[in-house]
Every structure is written in structure tokens, then in C-alpha cells.
Protein backbone atom coordinates (compact mmCIF):
# COMPACT_ATOMS: atom_id res chain seq x y z
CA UNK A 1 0.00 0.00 0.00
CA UNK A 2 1.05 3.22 -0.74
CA UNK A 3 1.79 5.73 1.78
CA UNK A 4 1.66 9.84 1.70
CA UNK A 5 5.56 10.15 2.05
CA UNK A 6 5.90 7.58 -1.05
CA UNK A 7 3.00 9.73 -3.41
CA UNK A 8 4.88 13.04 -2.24
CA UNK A 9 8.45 11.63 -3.54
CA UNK A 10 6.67 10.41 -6.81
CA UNK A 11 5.22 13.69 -7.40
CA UNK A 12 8.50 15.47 -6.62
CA UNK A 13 10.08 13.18 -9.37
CA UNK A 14 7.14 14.04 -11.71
CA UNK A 15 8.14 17.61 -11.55
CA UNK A 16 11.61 16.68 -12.73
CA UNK A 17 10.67 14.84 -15.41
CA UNK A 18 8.24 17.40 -15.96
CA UNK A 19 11.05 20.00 -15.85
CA UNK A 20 13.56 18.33 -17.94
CA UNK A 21 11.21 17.32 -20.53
CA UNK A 22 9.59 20.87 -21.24
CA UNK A 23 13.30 22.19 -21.68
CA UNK A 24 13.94 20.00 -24.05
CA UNK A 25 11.25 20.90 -26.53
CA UNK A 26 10.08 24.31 -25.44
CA UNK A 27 13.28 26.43 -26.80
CA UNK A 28 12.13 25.37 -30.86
CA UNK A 29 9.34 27.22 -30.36
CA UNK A 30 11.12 30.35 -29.77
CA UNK A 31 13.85 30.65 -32.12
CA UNK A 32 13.27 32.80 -34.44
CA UNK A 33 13.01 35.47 -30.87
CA UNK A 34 15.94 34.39 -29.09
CA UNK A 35 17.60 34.63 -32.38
CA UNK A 36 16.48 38.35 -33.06
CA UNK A 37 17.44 39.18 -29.69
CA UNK A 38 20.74 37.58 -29.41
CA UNK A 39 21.62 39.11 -32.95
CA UNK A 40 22.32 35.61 -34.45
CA UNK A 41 20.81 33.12 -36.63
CA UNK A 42 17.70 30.82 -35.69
CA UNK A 43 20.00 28.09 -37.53
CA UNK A 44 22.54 29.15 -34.43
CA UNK A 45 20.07 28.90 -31.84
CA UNK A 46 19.74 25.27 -32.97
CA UNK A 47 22.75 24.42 -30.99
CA UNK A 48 20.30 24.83 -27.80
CA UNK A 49 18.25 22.41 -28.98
CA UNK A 50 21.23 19.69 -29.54
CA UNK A 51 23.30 20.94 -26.68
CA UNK A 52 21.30 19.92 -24.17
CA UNK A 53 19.64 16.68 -25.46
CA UNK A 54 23.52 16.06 -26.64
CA UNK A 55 24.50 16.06 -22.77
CA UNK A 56 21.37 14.28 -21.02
CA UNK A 57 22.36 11.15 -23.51
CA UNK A 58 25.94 11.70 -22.40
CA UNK A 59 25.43 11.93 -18.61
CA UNK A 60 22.51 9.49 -18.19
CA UNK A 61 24.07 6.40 -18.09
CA UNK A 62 27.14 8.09 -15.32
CA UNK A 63 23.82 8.89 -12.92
CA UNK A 64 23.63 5.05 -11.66
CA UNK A 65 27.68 4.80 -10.23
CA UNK A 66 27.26 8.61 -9.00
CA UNK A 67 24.65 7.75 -7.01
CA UNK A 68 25.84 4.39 -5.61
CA UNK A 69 29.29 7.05 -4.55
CA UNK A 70 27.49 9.75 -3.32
CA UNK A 71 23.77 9.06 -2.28
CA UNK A 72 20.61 9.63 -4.08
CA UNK A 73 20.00 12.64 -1.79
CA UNK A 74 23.27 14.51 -2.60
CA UNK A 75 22.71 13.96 -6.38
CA UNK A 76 19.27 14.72 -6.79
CA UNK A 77 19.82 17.86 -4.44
CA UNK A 78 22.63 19.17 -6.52
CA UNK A 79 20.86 18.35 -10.60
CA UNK A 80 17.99 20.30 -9.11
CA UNK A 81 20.63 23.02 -8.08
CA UNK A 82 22.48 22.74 -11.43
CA UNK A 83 19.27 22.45 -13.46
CA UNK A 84 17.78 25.71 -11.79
CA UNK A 85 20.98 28.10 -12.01
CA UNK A 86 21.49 26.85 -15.11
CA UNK A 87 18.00 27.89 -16.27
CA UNK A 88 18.26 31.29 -14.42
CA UNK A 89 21.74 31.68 -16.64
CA UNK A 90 19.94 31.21 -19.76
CA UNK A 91 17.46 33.43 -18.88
CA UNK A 92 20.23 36.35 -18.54
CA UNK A 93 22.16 35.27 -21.29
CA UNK A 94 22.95 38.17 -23.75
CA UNK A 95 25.33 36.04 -26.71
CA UNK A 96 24.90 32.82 -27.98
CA UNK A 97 28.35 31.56 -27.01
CA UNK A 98 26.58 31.93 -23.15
CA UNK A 99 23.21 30.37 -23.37
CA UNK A 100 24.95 27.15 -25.58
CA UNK A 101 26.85 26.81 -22.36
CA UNK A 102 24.35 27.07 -19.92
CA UNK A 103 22.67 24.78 -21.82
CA UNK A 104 25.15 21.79 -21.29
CA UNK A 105 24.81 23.00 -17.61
CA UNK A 106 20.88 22.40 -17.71
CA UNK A 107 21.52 19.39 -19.57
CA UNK A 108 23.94 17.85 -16.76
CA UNK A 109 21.19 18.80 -14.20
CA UNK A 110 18.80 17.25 -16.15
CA UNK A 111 20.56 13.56 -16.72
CA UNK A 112 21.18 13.25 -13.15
CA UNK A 113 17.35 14.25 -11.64
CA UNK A 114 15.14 11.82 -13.40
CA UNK A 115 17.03 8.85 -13.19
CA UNK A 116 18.14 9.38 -9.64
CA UNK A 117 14.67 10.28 -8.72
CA UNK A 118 12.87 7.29 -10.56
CA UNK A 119 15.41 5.00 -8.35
CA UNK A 120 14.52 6.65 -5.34
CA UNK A 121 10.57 6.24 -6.23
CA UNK A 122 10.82 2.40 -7.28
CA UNK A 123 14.06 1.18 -5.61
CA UNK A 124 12.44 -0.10 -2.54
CA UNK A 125 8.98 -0.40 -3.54
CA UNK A 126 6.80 -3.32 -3.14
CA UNK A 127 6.21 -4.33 -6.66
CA UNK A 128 2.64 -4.45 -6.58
CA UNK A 129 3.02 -0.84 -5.39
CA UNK A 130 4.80 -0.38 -8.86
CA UNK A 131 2.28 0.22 -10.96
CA UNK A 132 0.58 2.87 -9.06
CA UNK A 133 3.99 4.88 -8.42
CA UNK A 134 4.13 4.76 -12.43
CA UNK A 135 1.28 5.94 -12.57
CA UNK A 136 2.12 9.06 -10.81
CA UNK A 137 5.85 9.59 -12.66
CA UNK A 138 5.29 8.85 -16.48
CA UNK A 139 2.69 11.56 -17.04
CA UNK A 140 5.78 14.55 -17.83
CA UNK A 141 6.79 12.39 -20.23
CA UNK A 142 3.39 12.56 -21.99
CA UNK A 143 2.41 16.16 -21.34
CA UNK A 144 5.76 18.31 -21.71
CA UNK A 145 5.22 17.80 -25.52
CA UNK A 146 2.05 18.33 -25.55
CA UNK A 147 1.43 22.40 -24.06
CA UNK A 148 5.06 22.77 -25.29
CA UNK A 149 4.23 24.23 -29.07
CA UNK A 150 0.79 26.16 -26.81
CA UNK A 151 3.06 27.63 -23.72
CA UNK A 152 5.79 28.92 -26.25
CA UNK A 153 3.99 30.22 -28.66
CA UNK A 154 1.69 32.28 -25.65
CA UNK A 155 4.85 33.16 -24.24
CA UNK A 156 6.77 34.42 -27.14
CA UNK A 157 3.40 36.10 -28.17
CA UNK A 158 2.38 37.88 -25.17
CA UNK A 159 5.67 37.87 -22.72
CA UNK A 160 9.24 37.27 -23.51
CA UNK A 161 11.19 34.23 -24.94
CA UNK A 162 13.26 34.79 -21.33
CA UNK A 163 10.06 33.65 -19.31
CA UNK A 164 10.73 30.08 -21.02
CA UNK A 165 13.69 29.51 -18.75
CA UNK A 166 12.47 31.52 -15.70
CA UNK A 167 9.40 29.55 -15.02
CA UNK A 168 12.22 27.38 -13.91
CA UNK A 169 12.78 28.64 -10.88
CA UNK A 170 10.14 28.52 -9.24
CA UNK A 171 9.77 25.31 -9.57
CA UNK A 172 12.92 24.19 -9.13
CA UNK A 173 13.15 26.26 -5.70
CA UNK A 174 10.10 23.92 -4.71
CA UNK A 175 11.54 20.67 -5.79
CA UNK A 176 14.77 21.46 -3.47
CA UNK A 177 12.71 22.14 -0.25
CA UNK A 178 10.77 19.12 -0.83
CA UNK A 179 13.40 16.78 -2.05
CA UNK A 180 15.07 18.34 1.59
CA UNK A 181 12.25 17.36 3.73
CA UNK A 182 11.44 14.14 2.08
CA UNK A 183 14.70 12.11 0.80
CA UNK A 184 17.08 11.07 3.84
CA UNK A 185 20.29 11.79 3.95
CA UNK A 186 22.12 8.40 3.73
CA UNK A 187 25.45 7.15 3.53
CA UNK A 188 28.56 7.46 0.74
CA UNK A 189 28.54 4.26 -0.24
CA UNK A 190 32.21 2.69 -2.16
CA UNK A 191 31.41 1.32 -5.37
CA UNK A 192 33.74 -0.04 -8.04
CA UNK A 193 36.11 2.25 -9.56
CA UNK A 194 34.60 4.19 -12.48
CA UNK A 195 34.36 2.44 -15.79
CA UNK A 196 36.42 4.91 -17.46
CA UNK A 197 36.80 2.65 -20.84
CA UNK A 198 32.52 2.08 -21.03
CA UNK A 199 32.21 5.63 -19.98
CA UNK A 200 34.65 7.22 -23.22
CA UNK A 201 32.86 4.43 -25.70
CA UNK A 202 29.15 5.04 -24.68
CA UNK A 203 29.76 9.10 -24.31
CA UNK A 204 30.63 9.16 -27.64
CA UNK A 205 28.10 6.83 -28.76
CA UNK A 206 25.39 8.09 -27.66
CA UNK A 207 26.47 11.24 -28.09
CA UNK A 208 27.23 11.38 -31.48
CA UNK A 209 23.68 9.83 -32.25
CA UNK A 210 21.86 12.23 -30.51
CA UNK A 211 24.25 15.01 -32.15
CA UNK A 212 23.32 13.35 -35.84
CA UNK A 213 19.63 12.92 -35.10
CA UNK A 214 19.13 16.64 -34.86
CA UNK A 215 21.33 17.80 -37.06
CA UNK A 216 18.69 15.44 -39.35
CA UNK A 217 15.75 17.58 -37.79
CA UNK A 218 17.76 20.77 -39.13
CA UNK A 219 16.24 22.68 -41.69
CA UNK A 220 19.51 22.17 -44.01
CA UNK A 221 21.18 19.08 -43.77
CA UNK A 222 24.75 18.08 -44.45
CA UNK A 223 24.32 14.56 -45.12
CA UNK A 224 28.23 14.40 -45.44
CA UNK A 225 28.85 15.29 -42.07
CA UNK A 226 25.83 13.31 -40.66
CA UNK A 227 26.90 10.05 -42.22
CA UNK A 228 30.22 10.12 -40.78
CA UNK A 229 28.91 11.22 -37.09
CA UNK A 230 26.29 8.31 -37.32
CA UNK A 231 29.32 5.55 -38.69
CA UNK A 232 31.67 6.91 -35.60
CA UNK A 233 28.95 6.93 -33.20
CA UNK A 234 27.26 3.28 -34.45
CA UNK A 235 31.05 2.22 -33.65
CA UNK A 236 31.76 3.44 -30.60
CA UNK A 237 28.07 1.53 -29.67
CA UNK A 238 29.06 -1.42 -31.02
CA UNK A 239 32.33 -1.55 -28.86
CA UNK A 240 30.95 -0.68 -26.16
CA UNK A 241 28.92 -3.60 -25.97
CA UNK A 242 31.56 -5.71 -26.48
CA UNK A 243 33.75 -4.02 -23.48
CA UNK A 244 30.63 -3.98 -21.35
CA UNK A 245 30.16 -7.50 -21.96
CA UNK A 246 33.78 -8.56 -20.60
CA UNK A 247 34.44 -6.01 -18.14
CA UNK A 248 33.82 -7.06 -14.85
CA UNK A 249 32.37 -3.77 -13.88
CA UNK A 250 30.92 -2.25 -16.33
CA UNK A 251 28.85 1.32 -16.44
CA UNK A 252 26.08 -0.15 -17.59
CA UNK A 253 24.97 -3.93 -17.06
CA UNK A 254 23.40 -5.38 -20.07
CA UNK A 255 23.45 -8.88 -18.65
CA UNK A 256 20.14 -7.04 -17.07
CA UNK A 257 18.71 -7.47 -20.91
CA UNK A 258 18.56 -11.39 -19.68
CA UNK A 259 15.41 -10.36 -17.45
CA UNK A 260 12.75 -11.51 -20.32
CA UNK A 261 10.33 -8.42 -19.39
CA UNK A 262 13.23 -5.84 -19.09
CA UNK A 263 14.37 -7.04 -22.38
CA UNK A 264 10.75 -6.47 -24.08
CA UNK A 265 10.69 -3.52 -22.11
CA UNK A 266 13.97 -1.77 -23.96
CA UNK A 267 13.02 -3.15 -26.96
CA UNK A 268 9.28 -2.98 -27.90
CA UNK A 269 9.62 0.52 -25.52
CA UNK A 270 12.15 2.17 -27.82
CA UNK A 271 9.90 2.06 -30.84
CA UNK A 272 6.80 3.10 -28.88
CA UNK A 273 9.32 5.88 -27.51
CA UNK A 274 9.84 7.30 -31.34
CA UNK A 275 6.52 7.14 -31.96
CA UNK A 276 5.24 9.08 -28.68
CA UNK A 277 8.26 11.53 -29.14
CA UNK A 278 7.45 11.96 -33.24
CA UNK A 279 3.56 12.94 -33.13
CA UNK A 280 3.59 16.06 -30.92
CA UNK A 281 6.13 16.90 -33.62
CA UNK A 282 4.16 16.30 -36.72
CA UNK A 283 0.80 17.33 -35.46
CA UNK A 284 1.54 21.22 -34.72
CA UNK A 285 3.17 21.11 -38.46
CA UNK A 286 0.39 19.70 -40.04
CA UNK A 287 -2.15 22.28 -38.01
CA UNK A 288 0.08 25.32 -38.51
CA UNK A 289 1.77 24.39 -42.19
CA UNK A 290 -0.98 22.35 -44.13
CA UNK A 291 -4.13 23.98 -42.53
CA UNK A 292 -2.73 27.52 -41.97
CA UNK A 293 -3.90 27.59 -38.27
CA UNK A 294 -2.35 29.77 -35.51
CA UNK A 295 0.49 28.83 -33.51
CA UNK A 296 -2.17 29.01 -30.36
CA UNK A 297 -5.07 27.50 -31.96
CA UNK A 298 -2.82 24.45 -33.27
CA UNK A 299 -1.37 24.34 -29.47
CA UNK A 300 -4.94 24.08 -28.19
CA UNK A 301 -6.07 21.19 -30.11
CA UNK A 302 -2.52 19.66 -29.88
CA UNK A 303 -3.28 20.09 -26.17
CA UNK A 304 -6.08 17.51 -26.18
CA UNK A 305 -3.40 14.79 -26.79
CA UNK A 306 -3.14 15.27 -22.64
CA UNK A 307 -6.61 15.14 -22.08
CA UNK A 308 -6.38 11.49 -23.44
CA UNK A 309 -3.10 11.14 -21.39
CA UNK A 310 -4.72 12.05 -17.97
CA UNK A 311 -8.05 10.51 -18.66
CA UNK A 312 -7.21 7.31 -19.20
CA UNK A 313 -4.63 7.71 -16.08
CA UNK A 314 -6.94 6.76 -12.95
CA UNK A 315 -7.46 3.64 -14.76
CA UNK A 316 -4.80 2.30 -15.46
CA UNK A 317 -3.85 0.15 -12.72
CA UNK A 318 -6.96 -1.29 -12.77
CA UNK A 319 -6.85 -2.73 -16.27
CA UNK A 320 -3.39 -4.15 -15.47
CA UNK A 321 -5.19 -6.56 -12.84
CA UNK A 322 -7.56 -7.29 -15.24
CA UNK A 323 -5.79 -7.74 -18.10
CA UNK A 324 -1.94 -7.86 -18.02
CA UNK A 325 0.43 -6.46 -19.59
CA UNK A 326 0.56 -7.93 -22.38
CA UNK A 327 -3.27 -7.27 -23.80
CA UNK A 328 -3.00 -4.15 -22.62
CA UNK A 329 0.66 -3.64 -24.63
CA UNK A 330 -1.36 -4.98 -27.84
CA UNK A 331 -3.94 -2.68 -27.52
CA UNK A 332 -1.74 0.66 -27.36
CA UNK A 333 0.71 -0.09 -29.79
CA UNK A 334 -2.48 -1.04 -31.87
CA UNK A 335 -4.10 2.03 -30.62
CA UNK A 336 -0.88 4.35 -31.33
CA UNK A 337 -0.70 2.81 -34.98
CA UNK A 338 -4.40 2.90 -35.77
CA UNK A 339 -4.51 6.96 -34.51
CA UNK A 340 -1.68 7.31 -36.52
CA UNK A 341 -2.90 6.04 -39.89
CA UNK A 342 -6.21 8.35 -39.04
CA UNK A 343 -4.15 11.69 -38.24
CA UNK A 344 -2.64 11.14 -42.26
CA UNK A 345 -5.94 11.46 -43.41
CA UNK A 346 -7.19 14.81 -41.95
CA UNK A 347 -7.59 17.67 -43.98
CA UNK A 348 -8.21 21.30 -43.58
CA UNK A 349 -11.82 20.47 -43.48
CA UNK A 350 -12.11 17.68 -41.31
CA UNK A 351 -13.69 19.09 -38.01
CA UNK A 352 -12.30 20.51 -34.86
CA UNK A 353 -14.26 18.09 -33.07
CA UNK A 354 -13.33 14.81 -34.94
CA UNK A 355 -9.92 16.06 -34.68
CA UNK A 356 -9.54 16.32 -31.26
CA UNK A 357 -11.31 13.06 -30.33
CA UNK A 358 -8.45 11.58 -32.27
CA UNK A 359 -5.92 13.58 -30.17
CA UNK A 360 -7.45 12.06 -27.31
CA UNK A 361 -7.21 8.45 -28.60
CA UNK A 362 -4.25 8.98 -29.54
CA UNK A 363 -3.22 10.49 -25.88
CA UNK A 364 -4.75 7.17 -24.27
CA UNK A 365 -2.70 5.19 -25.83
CA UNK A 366 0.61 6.76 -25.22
CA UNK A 367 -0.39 6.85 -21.46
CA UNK A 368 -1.50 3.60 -21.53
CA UNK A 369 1.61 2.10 -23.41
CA UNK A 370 4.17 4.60 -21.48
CA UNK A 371 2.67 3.16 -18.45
CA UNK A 372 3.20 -0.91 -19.35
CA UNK A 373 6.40 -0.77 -20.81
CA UNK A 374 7.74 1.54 -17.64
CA UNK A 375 6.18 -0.81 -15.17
CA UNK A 376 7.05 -4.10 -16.48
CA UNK A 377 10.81 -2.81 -16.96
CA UNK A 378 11.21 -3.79 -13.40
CA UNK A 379 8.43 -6.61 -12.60
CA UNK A 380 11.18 -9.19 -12.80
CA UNK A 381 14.18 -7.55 -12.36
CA UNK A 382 15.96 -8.48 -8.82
CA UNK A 383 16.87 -5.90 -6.48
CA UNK A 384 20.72 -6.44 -6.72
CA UNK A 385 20.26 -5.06 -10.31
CA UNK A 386 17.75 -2.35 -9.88
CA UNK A 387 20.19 0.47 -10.08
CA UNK A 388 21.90 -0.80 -12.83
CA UNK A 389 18.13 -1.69 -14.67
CA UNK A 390 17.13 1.51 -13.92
CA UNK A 391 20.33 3.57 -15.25
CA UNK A 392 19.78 1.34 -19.08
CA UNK A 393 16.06 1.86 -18.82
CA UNK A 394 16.16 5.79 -18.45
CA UNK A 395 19.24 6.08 -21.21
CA UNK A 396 17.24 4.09 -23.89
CA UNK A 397 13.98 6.38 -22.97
CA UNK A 398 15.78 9.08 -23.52
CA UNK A 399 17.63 8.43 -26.79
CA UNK A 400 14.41 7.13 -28.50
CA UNK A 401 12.43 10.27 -26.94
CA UNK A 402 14.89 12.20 -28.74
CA UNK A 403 15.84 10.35 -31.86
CA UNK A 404 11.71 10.62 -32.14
CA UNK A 405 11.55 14.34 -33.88
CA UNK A 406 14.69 13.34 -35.76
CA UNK A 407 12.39 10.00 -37.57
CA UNK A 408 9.53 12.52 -37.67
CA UNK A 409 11.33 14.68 -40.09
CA UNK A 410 12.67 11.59 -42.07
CA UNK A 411 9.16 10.24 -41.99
CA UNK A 412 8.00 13.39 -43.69
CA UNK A 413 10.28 14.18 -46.05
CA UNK A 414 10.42 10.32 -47.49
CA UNK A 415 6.33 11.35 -48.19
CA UNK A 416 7.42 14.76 -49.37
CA UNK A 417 9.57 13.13 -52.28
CA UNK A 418 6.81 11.44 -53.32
CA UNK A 419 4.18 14.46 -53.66
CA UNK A 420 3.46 17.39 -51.57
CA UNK A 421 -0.01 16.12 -50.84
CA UNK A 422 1.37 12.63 -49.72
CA UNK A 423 3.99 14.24 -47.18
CA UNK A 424 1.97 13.74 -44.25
CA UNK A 425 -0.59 10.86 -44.84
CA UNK A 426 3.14 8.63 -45.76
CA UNK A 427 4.82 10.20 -42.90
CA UNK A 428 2.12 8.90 -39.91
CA UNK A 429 1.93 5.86 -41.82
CA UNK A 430 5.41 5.22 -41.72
CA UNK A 431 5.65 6.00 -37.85
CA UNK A 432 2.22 3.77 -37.48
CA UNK A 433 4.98 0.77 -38.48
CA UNK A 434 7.02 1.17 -36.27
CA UNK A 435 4.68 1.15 -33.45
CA UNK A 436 3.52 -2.01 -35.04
CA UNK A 437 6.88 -3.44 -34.66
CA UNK A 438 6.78 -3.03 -31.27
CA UNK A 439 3.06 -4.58 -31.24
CA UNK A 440 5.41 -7.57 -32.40
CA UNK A 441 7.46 -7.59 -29.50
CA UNK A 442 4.05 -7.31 -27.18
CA UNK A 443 3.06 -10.92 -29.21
CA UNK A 444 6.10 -12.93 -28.26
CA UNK A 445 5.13 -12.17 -23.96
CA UNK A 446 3.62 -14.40 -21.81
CA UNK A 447 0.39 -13.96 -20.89
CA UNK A 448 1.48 -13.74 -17.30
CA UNK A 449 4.48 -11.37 -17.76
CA UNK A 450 5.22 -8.96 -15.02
CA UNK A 451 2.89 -10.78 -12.94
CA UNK A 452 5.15 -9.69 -9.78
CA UNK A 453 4.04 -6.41 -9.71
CA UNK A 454 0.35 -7.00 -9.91
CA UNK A 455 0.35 -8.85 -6.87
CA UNK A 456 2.05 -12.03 -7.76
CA UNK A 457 3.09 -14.82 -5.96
CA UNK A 458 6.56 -13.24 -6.34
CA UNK A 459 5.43 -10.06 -5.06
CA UNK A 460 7.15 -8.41 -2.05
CA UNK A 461 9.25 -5.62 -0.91
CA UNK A 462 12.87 -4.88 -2.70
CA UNK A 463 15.48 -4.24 -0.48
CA UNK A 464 17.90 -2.41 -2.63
CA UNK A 465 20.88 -0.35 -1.41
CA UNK A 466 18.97 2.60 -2.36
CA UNK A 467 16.66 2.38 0.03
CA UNK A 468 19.15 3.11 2.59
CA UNK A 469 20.78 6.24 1.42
């Protein structure tokens, strides 16, 4: 059962995630004013995109053997700290060359708070109490998208492209005094030394991916310079896996991919991942470029994406008793593909109304999916390998979150070759196969998967390391 100190930490990580996520999208909407008022080029204010979704995929996967050396208290305390000076920096930035910067800086802050702060919330849960705690931690994920093209366009309309970092603060002021009162203190703890081999192979890696994927979402490309990154950085990858195989402590443990439902969780998640990250993407383009809407009318009924998100929220743990995971797994990624095939077909004349029903549809299943795949990820996974679960779990999220606008812009330039009018009816249809590939990977589970969590015969409390600091 969950108690009022657990809901409070879960919330606290929610407004992390919620943080962190809204950073990472909310700066494209203002580009074109940061770049007037930084005398530059919106092409240069790019960089603040790919900075800082650059450095989270660099820093995640270093957040697991910081924390086992210094606490989960002391690092979530100071990548709130770092997250919310960084933001205030950005805020008084007056050259580029100073906001890129900060921008790593929010970035670091970022990589460190969500991971940390998931392990706190789930380290020494009772896995039936996972679901629930999901519940209350995936939703940023879903809605930071979502009122990101509506809360930048209102505030570079009516305020100041400044007020997208300030509103920062305030939060982030609030997350320290609670994360204060509620996380103890704890011990240093003495793990291995630091993988300094892994660490080199997978920065660069992942890196370099992230660094290609948006130079792919650019509006000019050099394809010369993209190729290469990519080869490098698919090298450095494949490497790594080989070092992190033989190492005897490695940075990340993949032998945790042996856990059958963590496995179908990094898999089958990743592609739902593209998919959830490529739609809030597509859909303000299609509003605002094919139908010649606003930038605040296309936020609105972008915005009903979330109502589909939260509605569908109070019941989710309830259809996981009564279903499992895996019916439940066929019916989003069904769900996600089907809404995605429909949003190809919309025209200027379709109505408002049919429109946002879709949104909503579409919202449900993202929440719904988002939800399994999160929960499942540690159903079966034993406590001695939570951390290191946890630390691949949040690295893959976030590299498919943000290869997602990168495929999105693939997507719809593979339809735009064909004809202008097929652009975006090809492009959802392409993303509607991959979600379908991970409907594939939903197939192959048991019908009993993850059966820990909802109250099993396995069931019972985790006593993880974590749960002492």
C-alpha cells in the first residue's frame, strides 16, 4: 500500500521529469526570438536544442555509479541546483556563445534528476506498489510535448522568450525544499572504480547519435557530415557492448537485458518511444503548415493529446489486474498505430471536433503504453540489479524520446519526395509501423508477464541499497 511520504516523492520526481522534458522541446518554439534578440541566426540557436539533449544522452548512463558514490539525496539535491541556475543563466544570457553553455549546464542537471529520482521512487517499492507509483511519474513524459508548441507560442506572443527559462525557478526552488524534507540523507557508499573505458565508448556513442539525429531535424542538412557522425557513433556503440560484456564492472549492465520483461521492455519501448516523441512533432506542423492555423489555436487542439493522457490515467492500474500487460501492450501499440494512420488522413476540413477526439485516442494510448512498458521494466528484475536496470532503462527512454523528432522529419520528407499532398498521410503511416513493430514484440510475452508487480506470488518488498541512502 502506498503511503503519503511515497505519493509526495513520486510527485517530486514528476516535476523533474516534468522540468527536464519541457526544456527539451520548449526552446524550438522560440527561435526565431531568441535569435532576433541575441543578434544571431535561428539556424545558431539550434545548438540549444542539440546541446542539451547532446548532454542528457551523455550523462545518463554516469547517474547510476554517482549515485551508488554519493547518495541519491546529494545527487538529486545538486541536478535540481544545477538544473535551476542553469536555467536562471539562460534566462540572462545576452550572446549565444553563453546560453549554448548554460545549456550543457541544464543538460547535466537534467541527466542526473530523473534517473536518480525514478530509483529513489521504485528502488524499494513493493512491486505491486509499482504500478501505481508509475502511474504518478510517467505523465511529464506525456504532457511536456504536448502544451510545449501552446506555452511557447503564448509566451513568445504575449511575454518574452526569457520567461521560457524563468518559469524554472520557481519550480525548481520547490523541488529542493521538498526533495530536503522528504529524501534522507544516507550514507557514501564505495562502489567499483569508475568504468572509465565504457564511460569514453558510450559518451561518444550516444552522443554522437543524438548530435546526428538533430542535425537530421535541421532545416539544411549536411548529409556528409551526418553520415560520418552516425558511422563513428554506431562504432563506438558497437564496442561498447563488447567491453561492457567482458568487463567485470561495467557502467552499464546489459546482462540485465537477460530479465525476459526488461528485455521487451527496452526493446518494444524504444519504438513506442519514437513514436510518442514523433507525433507532438508532426501534429503542430500539419495544423500550422498544411491547414494555416495559428500557432495558439494548433497548441490548443494539440493540447487535447493530454486530455487522453490524464483521462485514461486513474485507470490504469486497474486494467493491469484485469488484463496484463501484455493485452493491454497490444492494444496501445495497436491504438498508437491505428490513430496514426487516421491523423494522415485529416484535412483542412475535417472538423475541430473529430480532430480532437483523435488527439485524445491517440493520448490514451501513449499513457497507456508509457505506463506498461515503464512498469514491467522492473516486474522481474531483482533488487541487486535495480540500479543498474534503472540507469539502461532511463538512457534508452531518452535516446528514443529524442531520436523521435529526428524519424519525424525523415518520416516526412520520405512522403514529401513522393508528392506534396502525400507528405503527411506517408509520414504517420510510416511512424504507425514502427509502433507495429513493437506490437510484435508485445506478441512474443507471456500472458502472465510482469505478474510480480500486480500482486504475484513473487510479489514483495525490494530491499535495494537505495533504500538506505
Amino acid at each position: 500500500m502506498i503511503d503519503a511520504r511515497q505519493r509526495s516523492i513520486a510527485l517530486l520526481v514528476a516535476g523533474c521529469f516534468f522540468m527536464e522534458n519541457l526544456d527539451g522541446t520548449l526552446v524550438s518554439t522560440a527561435a526565431p526570438d531568441i535569435a532576433a534578440s541575441l543578434h544571431t541566426t535561428p539556424a545558431s540557436v539550434g545548438l540549444l536544442v542539440t546541446s542539451y539533449f547532446v548532454t542528457l544522452a551523455v550523462l545518463i548512463p554516469l547517474s547510476g555509479w554517482l549515485t551508488a558514490r554519493l547518495g541519491t539525496r546529494r545527487v538529486l539535491l545538486g541536478a535540481i541546483t544545477v538544473f535551476t541556475l542553469a536555467s536562471l543563466g539562460c534566462a540572462l544570457a545576452t550572446d549565444v556563445g553563453q546560453i549554448v553553455a548554460l545549456r550543457v549546464l541544464q543538460g547535466a542537471g537534467g541527466a542526473m534528476m530523473v534517473p536518480v529520482g525514478r530509483l529513489v521512487v521504485l528502488g524499494g517499492a513493493a512491486k505491486p506498489d509499482i504500478p501505481r507509483l508509475v502511474a504518478f511519474i510517467v505523465w511529464p513524459a506525456l504532457v511536456a510535448p504536448v502544451i510545449a508548441p501552446l506555452l511557447g507560442g503564448l509566451l513568445t506572443t504575449y511575454a518574452n522568450w526569457r520567461w521560457l527559462f524563468l518559469i524554472n525557478i520557481p519550480l525548481g526552488l520547490l523541488a529542493l525544499l521538498v526533495t530536503r524534507r522528504l529524501i534522507p540523507a544516507g550514507k557514501r557508499g564505495t562502489p567499483p572504480p569508475l568504468d572509465l573505458v565504457g564511460t569514453v565508448l558510450i559518451c561518444a556513442g550516444l552522443g554522437g547519435i543524438t548530435w546526428a539525429a538533430h542535425l537530421v531535424s535541421e532545416p539544411v542538412q549536411a548529409w556528409g557530415v551526418i553520415a560520418a557522425v552516425t558511422a563513428v557513433s554506431a562504432l563506438a556503440l558497437a564496442v561498447s557492448v563488447r567491453h561492457l560484456l567482458r568487463t567485470p564492472h561495467p557502467l552499464m549492465d546489459l546482462r540485465t537485458l537477460r530479465v525476459t520483461t526488461f528485455r521487451a521492455s527496452v526493446t518494444g519501448g524504444s519504438l513506442f518511444w519514437i513514436v510518442v516523441g514523433a507525433i507532438p512533432f508532426l501534429l503542430p506542423l500539419l495544423f500550422q503548415d498544411a491547414f494555416g492555423w495559428s500557432a495558439v489555436k494548433s497548441g490548443a487542439v494539440v493540447l487535447f493529446v493530454f486530455v487522453g493522457n490524464i483521462g485514461i490515467k486513474p485507470a490504469t492500474t486497474w486494467l493491469l489486474h484485469r488484463f496484463g500487460f501484455r493485452r493491454l501492450l497490444l492494444v496501445a501499440t495497436v491504438g498508437l498505430a491505428a490513430t496514426s494512420v487516421a491523423c494522415g488522413f485529416l484535412t483542412a476540413d475535417t472538423p475541430v471536433a473529430v480532430i480532437a477526439a483523435l488527439a485524445v485516442l491517440s493520448g490514451a494510448a501513449r499513457s497507456l503504453g508509457l505506463t506498461c512498458y515503464i512498469t514491467i521494466s522492473f516486474g522481474d528484475v531483482p533488487p541487486e540489479q535495480m540500479r543498474d536496470a534503472n540507469t539502461l532503462s532511463a538512457t534508452s527512454q531518452q535516446l528514443m524520446a529524442g531520436l523521435g523528432v529526428a524519424v519525424g522529419v525523415m518520416a516526412l520528407r520520405a512522403g514529401g519526395a513522393v508528392s506534396a499532398g502525400a507528405a503527411y498521410p506517408i509520414a504517420f503511416g510510416l511512424l504507425a509501423l514502427v509502433a507495429l513493430a513493437a506490437t510484435a514484440g508485445a506478441l512474443r510475452l507471456r500472458g502472465d508477464s510482469g505478474r510480480a508487480v500486480l500482486g504475484g506470488r513473487d510479489s514483495g518488498r525490494t530491499q535495494t541499497a537505495v533504500a538506505a541512502d
